[in-house]
PDB file of N, CA and C in Angstrom:
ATOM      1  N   UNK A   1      -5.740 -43.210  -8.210  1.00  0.00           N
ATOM      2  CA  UNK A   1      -4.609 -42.415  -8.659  1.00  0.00           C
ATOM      3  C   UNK A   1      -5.068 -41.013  -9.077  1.00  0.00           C
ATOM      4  N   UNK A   2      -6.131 -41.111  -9.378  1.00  0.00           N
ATOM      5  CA  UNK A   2      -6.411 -39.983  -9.996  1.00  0.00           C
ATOM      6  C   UNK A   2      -6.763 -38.924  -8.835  1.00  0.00           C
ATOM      7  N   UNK A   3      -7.145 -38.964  -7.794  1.00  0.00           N
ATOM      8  CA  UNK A   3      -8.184 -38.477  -6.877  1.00  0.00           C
ATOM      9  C   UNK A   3      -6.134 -37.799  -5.970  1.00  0.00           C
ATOM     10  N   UNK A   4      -5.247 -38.498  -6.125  1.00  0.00           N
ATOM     11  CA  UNK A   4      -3.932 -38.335  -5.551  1.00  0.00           C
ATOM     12  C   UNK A   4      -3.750 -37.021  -6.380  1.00  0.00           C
ATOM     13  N   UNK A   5      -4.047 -36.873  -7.763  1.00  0.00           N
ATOM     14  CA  UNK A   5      -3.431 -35.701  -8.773  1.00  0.00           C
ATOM     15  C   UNK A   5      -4.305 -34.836  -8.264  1.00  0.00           C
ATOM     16  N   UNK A   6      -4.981 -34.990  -8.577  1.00  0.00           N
ATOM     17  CA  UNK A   6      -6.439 -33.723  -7.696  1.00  0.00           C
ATOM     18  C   UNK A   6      -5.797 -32.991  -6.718  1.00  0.00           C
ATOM     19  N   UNK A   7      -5.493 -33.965  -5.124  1.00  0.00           N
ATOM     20  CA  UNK A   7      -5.380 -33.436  -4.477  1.00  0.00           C
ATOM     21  C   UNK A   7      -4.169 -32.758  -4.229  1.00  0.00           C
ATOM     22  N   UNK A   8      -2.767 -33.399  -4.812  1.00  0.00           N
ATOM     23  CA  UNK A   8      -1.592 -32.808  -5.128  1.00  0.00           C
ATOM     24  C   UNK A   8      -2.098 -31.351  -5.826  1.00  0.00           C
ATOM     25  N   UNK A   9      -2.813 -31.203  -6.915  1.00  0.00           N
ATOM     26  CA  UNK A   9      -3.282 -29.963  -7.547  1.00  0.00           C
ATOM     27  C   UNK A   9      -3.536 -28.492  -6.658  1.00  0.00           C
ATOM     28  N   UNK A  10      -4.282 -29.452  -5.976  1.00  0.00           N
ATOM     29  CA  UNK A  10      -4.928 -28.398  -4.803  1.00  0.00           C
ATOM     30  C   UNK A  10      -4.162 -28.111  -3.998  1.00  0.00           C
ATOM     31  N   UNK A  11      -3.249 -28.631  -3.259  1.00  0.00           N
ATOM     32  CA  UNK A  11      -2.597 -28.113  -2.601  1.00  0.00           C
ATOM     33  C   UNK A  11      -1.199 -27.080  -2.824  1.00  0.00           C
ATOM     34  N   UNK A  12      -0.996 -27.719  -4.328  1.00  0.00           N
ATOM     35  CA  UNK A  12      -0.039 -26.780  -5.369  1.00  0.00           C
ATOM     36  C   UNK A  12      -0.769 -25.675  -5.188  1.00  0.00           C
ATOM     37  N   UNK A  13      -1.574 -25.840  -5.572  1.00  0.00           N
ATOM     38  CA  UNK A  13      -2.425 -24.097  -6.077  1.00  0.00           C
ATOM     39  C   UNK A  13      -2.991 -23.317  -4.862  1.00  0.00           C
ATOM     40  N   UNK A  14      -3.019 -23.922  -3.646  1.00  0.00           N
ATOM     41  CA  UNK A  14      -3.108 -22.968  -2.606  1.00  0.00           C
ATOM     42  C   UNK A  14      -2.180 -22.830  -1.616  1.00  0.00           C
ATOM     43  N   UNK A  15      -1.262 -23.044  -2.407  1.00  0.00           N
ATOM     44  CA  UNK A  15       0.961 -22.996  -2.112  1.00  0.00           C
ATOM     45  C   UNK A  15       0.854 -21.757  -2.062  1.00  0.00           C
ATOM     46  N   UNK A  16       0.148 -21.539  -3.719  1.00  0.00           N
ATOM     47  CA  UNK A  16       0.848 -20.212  -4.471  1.00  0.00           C
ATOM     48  C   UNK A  16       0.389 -19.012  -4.312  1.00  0.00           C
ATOM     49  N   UNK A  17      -1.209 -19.430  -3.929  1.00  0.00           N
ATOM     50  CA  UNK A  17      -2.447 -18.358  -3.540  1.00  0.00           C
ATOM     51  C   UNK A  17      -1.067 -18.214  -2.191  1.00  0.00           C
ATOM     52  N   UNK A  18      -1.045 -18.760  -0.869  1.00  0.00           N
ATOM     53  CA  UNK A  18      -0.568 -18.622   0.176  1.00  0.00           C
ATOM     54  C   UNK A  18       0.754 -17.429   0.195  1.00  0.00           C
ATOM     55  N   UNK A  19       1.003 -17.679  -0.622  1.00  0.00           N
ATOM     56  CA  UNK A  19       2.304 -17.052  -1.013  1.00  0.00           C
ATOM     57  C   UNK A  19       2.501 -15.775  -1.514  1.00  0.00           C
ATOM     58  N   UNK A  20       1.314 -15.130  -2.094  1.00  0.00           N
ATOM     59  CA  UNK A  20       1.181 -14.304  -2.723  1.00  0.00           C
ATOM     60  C   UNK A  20       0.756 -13.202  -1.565  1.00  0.00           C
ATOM     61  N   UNK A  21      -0.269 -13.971  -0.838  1.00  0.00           N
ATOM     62  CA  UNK A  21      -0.771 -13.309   0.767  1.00  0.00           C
ATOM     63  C   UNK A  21       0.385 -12.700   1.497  1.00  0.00           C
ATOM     64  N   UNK A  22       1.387 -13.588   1.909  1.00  0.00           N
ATOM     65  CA  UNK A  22       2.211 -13.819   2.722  1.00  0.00           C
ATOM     66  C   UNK A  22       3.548 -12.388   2.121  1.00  0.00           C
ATOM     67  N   UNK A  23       3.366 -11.866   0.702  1.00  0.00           N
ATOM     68  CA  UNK A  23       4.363 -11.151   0.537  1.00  0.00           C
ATOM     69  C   UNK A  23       4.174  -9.858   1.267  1.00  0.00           C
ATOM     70  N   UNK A  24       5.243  -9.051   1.569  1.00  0.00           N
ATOM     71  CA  UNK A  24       4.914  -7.393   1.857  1.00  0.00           C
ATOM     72  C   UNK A  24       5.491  -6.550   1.378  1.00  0.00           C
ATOM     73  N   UNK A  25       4.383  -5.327   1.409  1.00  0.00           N
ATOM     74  CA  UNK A  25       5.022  -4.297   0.434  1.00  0.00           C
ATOM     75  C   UNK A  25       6.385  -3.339   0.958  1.00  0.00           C
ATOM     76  N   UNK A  26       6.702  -2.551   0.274  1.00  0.00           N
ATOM     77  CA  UNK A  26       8.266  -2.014   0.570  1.00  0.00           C
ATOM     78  C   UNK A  26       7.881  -1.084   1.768  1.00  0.00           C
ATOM     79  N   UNK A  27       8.785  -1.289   2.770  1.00  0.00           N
ATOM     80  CA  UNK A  27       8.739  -0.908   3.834  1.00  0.00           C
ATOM     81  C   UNK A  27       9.636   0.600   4.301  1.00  0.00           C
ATOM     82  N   UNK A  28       9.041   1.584   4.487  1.00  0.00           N
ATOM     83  CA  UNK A  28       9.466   2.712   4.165  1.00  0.00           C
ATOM     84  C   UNK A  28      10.479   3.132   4.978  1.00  0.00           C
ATOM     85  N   UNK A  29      10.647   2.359   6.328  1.00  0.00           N
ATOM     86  CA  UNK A  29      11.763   2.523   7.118  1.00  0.00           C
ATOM     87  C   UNK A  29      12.905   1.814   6.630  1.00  0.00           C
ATOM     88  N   UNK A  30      13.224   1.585   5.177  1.00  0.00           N
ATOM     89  CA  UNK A  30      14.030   0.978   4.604  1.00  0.00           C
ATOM     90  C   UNK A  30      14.609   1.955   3.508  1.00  0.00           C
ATOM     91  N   UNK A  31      13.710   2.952   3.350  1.00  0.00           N
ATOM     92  CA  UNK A  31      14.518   3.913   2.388  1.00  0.00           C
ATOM     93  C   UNK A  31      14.061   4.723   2.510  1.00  0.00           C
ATOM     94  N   UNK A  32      15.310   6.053   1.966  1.00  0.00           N
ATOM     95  CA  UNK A  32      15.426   7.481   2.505  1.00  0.00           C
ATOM     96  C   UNK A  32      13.479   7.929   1.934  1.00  0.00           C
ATOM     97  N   UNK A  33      14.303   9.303   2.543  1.00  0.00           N
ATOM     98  CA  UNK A  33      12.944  10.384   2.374  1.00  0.00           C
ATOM     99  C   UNK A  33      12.477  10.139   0.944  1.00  0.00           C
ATOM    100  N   UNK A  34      13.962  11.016   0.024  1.00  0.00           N
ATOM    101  CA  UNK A  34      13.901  10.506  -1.478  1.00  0.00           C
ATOM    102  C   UNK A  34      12.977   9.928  -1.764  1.00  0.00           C
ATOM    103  N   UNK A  35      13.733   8.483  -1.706  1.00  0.00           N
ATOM    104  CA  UNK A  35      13.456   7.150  -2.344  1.00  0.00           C
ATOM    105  C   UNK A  35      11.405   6.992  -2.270  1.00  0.00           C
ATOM    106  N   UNK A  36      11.264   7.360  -1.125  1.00  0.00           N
ATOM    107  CA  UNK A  36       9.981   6.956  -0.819  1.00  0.00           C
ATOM    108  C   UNK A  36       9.209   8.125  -1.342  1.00  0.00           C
ATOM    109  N   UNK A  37       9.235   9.003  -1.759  1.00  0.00           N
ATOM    110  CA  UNK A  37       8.777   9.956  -2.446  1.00  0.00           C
ATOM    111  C   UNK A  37       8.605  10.061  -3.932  1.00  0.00           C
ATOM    112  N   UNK A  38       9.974   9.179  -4.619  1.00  0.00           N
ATOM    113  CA  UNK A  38      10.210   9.001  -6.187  1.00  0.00           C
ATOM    114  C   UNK A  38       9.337   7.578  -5.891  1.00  0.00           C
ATOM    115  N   UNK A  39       9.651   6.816  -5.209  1.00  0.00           N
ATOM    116  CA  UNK A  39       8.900   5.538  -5.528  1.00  0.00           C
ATOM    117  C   UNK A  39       7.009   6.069  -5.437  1.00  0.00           C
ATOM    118  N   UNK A  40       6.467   6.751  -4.678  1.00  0.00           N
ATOM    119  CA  UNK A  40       5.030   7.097  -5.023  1.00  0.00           C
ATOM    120  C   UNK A  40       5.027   7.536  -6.448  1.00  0.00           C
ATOM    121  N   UNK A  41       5.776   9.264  -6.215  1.00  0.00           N
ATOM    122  CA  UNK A  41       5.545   9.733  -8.061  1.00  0.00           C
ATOM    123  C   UNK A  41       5.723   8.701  -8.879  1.00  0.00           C
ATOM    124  N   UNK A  42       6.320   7.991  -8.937  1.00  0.00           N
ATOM    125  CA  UNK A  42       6.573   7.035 -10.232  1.00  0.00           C
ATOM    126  C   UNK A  42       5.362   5.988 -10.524  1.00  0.00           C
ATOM    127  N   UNK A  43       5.238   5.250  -9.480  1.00  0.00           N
ATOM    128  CA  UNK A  43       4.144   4.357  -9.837  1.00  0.00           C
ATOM    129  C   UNK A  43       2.431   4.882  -9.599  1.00  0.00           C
ATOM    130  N   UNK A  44       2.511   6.480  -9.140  1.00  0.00           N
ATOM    131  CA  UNK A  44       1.531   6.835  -9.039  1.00  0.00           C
ATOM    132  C   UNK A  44       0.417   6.711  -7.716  1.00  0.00           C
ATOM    133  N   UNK A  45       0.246   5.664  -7.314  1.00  0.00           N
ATOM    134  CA  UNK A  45      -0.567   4.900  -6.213  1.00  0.00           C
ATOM    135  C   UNK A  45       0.089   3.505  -5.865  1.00  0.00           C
ATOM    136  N   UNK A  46       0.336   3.308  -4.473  1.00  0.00           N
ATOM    137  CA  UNK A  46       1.022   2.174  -4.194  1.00  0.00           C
ATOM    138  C   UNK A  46       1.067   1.931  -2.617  1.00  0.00           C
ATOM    139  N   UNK A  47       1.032   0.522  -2.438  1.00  0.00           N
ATOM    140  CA  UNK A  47       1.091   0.488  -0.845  1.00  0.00           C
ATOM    141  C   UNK A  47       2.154   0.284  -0.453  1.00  0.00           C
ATOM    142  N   UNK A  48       2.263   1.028   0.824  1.00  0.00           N
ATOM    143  CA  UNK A  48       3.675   0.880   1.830  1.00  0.00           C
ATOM    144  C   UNK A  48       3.467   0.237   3.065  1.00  0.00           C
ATOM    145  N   UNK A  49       4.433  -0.096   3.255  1.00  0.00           N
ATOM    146  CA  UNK A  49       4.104  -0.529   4.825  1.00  0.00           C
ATOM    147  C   UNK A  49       5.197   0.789   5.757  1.00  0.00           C
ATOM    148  N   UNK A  50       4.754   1.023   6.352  1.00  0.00           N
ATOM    149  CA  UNK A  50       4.950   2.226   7.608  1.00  0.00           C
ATOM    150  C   UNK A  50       5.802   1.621   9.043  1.00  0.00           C
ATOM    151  N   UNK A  51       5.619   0.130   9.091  1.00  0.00           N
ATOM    152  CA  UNK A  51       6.142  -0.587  10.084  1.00  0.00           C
ATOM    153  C   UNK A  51       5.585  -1.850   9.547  1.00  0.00           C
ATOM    154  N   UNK A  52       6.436  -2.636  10.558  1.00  0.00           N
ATOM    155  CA  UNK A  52       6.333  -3.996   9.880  1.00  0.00           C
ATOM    156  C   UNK A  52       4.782  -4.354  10.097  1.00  0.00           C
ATOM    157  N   UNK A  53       3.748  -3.728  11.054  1.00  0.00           N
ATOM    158  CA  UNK A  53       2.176  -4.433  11.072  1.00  0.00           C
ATOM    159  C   UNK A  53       1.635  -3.036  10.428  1.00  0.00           C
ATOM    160  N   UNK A  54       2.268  -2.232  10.133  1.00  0.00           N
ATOM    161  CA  UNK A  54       1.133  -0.779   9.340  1.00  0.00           C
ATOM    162  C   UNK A  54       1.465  -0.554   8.026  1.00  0.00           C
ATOM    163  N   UNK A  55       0.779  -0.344   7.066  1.00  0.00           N
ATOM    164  CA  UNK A  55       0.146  -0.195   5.808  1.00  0.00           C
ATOM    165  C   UNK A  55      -0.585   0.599   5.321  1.00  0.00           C
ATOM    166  N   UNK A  56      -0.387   1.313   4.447  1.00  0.00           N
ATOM    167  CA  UNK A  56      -1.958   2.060   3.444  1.00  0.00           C
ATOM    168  C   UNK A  56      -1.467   2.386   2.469  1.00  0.00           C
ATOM    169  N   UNK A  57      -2.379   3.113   1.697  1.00  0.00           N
ATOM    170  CA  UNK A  57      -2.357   3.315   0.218  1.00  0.00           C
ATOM    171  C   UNK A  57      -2.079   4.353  -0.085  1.00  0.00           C
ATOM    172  N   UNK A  58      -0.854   5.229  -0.746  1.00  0.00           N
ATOM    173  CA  UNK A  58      -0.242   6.286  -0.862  1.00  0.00           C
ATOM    174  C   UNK A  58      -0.476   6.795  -2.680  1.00  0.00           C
ATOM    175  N   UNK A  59      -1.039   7.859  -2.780  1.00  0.00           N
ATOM    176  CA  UNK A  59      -0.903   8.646  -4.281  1.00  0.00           C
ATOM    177  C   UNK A  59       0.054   9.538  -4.225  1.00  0.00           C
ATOM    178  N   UNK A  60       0.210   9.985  -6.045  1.00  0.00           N
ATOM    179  CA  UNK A  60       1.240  11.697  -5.774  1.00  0.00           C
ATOM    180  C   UNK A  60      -0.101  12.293  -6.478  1.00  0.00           C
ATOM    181  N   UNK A  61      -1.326  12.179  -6.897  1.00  0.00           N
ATOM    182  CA  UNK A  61      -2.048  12.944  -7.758  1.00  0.00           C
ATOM    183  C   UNK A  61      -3.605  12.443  -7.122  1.00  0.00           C
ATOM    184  N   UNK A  62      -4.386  13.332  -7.409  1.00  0.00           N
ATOM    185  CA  UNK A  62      -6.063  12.964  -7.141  1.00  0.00           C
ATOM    186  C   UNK A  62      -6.260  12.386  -7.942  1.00  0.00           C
ATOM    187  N   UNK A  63      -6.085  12.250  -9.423  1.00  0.00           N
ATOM    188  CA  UNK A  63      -6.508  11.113  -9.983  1.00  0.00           C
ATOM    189  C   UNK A  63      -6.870   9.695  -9.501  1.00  0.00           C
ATOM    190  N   UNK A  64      -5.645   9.283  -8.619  1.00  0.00           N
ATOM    191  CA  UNK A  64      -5.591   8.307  -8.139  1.00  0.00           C
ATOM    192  C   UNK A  64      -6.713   7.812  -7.085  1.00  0.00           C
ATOM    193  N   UNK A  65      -7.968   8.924  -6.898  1.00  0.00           N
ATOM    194  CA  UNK A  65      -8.628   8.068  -5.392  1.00  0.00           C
ATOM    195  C   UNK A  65     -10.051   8.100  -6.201  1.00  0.00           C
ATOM    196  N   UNK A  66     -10.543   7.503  -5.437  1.00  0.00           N
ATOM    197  CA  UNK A  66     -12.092   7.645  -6.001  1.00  0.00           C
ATOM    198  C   UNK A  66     -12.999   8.301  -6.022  1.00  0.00           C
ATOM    199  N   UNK A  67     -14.013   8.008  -6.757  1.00  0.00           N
ATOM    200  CA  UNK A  67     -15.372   9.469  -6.365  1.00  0.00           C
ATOM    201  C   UNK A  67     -15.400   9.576  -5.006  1.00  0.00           C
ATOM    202  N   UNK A  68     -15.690  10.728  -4.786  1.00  0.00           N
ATOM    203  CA  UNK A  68     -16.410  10.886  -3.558  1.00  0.00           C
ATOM    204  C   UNK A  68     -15.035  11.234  -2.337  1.00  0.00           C
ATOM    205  N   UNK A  69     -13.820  10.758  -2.852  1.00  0.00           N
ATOM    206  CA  UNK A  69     -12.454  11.025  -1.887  1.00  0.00           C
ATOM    207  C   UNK A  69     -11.506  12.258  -2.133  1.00  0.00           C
ATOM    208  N   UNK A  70     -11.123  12.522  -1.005  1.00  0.00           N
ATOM    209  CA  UNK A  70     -10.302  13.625  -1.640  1.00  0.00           C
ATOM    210  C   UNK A  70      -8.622  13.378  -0.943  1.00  0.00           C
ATOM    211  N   UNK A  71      -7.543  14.213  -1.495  1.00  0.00           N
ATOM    212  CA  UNK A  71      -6.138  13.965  -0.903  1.00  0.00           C
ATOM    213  C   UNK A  71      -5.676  14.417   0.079  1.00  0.00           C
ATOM    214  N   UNK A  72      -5.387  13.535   1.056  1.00  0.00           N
ATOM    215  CA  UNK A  72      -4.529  14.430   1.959  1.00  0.00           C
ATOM    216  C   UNK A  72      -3.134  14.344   2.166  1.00  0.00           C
ATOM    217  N   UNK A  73      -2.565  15.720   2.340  1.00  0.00           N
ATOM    218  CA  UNK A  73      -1.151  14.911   2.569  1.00  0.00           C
ATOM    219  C   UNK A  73      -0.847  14.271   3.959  1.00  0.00           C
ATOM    220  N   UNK A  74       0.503  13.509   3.428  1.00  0.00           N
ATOM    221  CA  UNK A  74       1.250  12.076   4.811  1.00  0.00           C
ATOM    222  C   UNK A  74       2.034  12.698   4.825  1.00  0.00           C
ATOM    223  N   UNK A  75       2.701  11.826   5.913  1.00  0.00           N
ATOM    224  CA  UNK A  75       4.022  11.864   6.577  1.00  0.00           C
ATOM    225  C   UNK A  75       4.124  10.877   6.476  1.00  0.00           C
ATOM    226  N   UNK A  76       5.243  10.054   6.236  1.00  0.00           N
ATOM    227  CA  UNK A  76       5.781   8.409   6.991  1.00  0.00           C
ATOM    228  C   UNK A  76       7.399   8.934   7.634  1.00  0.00           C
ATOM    229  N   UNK A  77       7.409   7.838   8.592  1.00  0.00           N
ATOM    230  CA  UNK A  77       9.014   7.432   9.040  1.00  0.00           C
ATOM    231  C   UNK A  77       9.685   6.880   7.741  1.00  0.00           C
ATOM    232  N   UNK A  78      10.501   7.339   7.727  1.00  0.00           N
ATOM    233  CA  UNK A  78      11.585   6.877   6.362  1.00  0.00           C
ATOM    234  C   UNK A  78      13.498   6.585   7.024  1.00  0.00           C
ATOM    235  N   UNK A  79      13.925   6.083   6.671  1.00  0.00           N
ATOM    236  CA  UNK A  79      15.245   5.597   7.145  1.00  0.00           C
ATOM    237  C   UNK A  79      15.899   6.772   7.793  1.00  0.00           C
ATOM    238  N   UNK A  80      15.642   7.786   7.080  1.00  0.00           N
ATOM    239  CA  UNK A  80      16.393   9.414   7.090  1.00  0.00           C
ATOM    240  C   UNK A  80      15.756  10.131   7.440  1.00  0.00           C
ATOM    241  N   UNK A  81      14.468  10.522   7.520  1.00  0.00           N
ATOM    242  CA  UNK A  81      13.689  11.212   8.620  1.00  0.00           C
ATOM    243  C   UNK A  81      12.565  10.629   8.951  1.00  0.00           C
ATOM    244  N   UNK A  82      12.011  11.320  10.821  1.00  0.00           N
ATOM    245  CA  UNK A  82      10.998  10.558  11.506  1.00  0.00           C
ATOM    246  C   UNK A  82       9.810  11.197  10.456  1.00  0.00           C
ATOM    247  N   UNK A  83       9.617  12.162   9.419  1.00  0.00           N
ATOM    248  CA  UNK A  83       8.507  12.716   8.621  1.00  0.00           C
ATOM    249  C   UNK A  83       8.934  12.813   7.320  1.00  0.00           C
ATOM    250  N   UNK A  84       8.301  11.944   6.556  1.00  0.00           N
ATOM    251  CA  UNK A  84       8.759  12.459   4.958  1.00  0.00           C
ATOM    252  C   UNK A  84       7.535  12.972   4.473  1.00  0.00           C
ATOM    253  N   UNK A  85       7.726  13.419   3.923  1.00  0.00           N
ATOM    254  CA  UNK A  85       6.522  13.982   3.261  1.00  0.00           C
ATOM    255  C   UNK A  85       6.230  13.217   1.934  1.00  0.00           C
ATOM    256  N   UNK A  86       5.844  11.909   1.299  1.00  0.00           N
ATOM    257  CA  UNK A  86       5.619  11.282   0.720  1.00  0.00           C
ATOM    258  C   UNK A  86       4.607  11.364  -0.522  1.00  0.00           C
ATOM    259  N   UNK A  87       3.712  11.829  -0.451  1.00  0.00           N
ATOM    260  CA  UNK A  87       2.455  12.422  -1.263  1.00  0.00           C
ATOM    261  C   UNK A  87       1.380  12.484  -0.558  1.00  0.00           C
ATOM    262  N   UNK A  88       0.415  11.766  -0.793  1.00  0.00           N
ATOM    263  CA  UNK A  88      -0.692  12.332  -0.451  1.00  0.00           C
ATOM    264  C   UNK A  88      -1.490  10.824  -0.091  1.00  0.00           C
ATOM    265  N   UNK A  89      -2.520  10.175   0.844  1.00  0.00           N
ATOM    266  CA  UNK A  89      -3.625  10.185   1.140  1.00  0.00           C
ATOM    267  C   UNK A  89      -5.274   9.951   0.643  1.00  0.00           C
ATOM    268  N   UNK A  90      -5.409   9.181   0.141  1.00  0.00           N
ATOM    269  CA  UNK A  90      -7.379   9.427  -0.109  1.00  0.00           C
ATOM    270  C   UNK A  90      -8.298   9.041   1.184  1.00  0.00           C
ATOM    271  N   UNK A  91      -9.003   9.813   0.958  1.00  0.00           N
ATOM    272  CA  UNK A  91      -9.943   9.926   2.637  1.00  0.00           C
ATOM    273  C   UNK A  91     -11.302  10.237   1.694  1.00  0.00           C
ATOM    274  N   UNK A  92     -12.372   9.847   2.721  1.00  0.00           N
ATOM    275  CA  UNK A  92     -13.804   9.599   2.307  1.00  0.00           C
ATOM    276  C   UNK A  92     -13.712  11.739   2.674  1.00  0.00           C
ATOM    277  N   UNK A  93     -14.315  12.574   1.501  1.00  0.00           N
ATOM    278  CA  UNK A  93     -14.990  13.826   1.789  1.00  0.00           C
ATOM    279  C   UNK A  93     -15.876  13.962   2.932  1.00  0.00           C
ATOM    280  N   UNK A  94     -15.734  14.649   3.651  1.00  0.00           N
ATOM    281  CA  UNK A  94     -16.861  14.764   4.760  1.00  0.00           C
ATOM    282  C   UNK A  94     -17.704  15.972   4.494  1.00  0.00           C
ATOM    283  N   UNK A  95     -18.546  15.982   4.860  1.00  0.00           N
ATOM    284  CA  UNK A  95     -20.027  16.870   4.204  1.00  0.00           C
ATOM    285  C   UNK A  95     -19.912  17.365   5.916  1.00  0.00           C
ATOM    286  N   UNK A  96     -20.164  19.146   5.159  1.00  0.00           N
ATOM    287  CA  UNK A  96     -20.447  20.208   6.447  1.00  0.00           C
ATOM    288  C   UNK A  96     -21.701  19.455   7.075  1.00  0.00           C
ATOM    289  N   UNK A  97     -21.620  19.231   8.368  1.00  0.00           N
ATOM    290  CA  UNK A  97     -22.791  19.404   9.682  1.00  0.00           C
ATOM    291  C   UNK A  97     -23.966  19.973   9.661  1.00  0.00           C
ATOM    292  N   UNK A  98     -24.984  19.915   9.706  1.00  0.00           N
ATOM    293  CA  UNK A  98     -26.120  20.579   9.456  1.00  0.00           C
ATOM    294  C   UNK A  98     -26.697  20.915  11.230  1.00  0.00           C
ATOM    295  N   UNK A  99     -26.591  22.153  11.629  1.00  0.00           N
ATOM    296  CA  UNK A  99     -26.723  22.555  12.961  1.00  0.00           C
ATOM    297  C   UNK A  99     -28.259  22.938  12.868  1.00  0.00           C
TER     298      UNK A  99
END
């Protein structure tokens, strides 16, 4: 009986892990230019999805990226235009070429 609770356990608990995987983030062809612009400023850094298989990680401030990254600005498709201008981007700095 006991070895039944176990395994009931386990499979509860990788229900929930499963589930958590399985969610997606707000999808920007779902709301205006606006919306997707106040929703970065506000929470600062946050992922979007761009289409239902594309994704990345959007800031309104450099704070938000790490050493060594710097901001660039995006565009996404948004319900209301094919370019919003959303915020910004972190990208690895690239170091001048040495010729």
């Amino acid at each position: 009986m006991q070895h039944i609770k176990l395994a009931s356990a386990a499979i509860a608990f990788t229900s929930m892990g499963s589930g958590v995987l399985a969610q997606s983030h707000p999808l920007t062809l779902q709301m205006t230019c606006y919306g997707a612009r106040e929703l970065v400023a506000s929470e600062g850094a946050i992922v979007l999805n761009t289409s239902p298989t594309t994704y990345d990680r959007y800031v309104a401030a450099g704070n938000q990226c790490a050493l060594g990254e710097v901001m660039e600005p995006v565009w996404v498709p948004t319900a209301d235009s094919p370019q919003c201008p959303i915020g910004y981007r972190c990208v690895q700095r690239t170091r001048p070429s040495r010729d």
